[in-house]
Protein backbone atom coordinates (compact mmCIF):
# COMPACT_ATOMS: atom_id res chain seq x y z
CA UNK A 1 17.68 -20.40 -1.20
CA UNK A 2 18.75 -20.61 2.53
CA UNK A 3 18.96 -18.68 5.40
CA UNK A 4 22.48 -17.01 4.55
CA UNK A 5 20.23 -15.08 1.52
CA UNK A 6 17.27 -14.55 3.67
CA UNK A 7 19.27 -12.68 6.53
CA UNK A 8 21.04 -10.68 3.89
CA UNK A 9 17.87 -9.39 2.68
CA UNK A 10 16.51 -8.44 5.62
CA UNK A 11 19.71 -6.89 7.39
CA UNK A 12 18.80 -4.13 5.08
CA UNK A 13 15.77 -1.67 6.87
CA UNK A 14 14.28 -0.46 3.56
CA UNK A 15 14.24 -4.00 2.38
CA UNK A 16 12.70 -4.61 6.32
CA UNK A 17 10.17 -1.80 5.83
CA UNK A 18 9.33 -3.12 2.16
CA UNK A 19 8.07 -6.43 3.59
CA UNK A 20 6.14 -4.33 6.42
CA UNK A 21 4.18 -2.79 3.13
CA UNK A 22 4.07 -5.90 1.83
CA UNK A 23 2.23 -7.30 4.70
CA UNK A 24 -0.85 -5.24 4.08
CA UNK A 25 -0.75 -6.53 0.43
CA UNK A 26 0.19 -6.84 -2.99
CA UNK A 27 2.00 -3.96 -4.65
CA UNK A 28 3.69 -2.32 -7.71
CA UNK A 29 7.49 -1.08 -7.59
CA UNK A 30 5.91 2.53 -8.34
CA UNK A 31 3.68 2.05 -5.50
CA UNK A 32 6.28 0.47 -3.24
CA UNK A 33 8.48 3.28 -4.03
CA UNK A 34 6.07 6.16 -3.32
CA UNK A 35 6.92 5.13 0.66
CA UNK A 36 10.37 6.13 -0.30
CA UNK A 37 13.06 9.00 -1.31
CA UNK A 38 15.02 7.10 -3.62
CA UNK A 39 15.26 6.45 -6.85
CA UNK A 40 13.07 3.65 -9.03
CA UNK A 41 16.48 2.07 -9.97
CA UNK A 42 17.32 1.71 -6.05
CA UNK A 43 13.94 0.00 -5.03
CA UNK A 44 14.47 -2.47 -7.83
CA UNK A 45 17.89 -3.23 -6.30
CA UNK A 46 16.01 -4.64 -3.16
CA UNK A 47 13.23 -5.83 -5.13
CA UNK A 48 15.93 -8.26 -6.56
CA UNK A 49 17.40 -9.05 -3.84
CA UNK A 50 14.54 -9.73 -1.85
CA UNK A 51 12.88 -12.20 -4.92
CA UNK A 52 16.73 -14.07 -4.84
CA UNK A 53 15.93 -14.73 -1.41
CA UNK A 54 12.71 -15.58 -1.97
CA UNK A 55 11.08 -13.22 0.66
CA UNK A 56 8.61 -11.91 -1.73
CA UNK A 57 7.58 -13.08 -5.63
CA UNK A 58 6.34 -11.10 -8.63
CA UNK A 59 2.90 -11.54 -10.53
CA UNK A 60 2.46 -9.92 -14.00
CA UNK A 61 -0.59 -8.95 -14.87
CA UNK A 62 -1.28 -7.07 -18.37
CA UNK A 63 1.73 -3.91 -18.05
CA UNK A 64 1.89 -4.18 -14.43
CA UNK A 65 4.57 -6.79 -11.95
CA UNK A 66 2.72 -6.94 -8.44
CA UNK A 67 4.78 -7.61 -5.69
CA UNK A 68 3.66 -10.25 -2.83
CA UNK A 69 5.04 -11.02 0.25
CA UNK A 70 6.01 -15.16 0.31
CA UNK A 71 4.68 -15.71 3.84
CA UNK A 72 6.01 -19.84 3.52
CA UNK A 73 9.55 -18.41 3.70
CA UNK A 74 8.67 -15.99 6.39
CA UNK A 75 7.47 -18.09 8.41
CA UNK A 76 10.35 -20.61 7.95
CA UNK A 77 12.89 -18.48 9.23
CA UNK A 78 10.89 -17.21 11.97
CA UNK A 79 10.08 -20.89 13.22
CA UNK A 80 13.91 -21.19 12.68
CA UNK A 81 14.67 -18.14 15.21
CA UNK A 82 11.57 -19.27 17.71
CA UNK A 83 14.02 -22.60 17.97
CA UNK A 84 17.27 -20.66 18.23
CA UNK A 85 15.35 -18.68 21.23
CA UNK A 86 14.31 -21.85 22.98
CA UNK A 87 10.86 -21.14 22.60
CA UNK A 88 8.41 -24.60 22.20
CA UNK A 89 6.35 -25.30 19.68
CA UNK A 90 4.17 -28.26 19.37
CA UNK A 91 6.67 -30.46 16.66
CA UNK A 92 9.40 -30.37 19.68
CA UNK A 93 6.79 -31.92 22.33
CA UNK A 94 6.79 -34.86 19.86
């Protein structure tokens, strides 16, 4: 996926504040949506979305899908915006 799908996710704030959870750790959708007054069809909705951009992945273990942040993406599109900003880093100094 590219950027296009990983700035649509996150020009959403719940999807935002689901990756802010996510942050502290692995999750389930019923645990992700105990932070929030919607319903379990709605956090799904971002769920998907954010997995199409590939912001976050699923693990399934026994009954359960566990939610994980994908910090290699993350970090992509924040070195992206560190470059956009003019800010160094130390592949530029090469």
């Amino acid at each position: 996926m590219g950027f296009a799908e990983n700035f649509k996710a996150l020009s959403d704030p719940v999807r935002r504040e689901i990756l802010v959870l996510l942050k502290k750790g692995r999750l389930s959708a019923g645990e992700i949506g105990s932070h929030f007054d919607m319903t379990g069809a709605t956090i799904s909705y971002h769920l998907n979305i954010l997995k199409k951009a590939e912001l976050i992945f699923e693990n399934r273990e026994k009954n359960y899908i566990y939610y994980e942040l994908n910090t290699s993406v993350v970090e992509e599109v924040m070195l992206w915006l560190a470059q956009l900003k003019g800010e160094n880093n130390d592949a530029e100094k090469e």
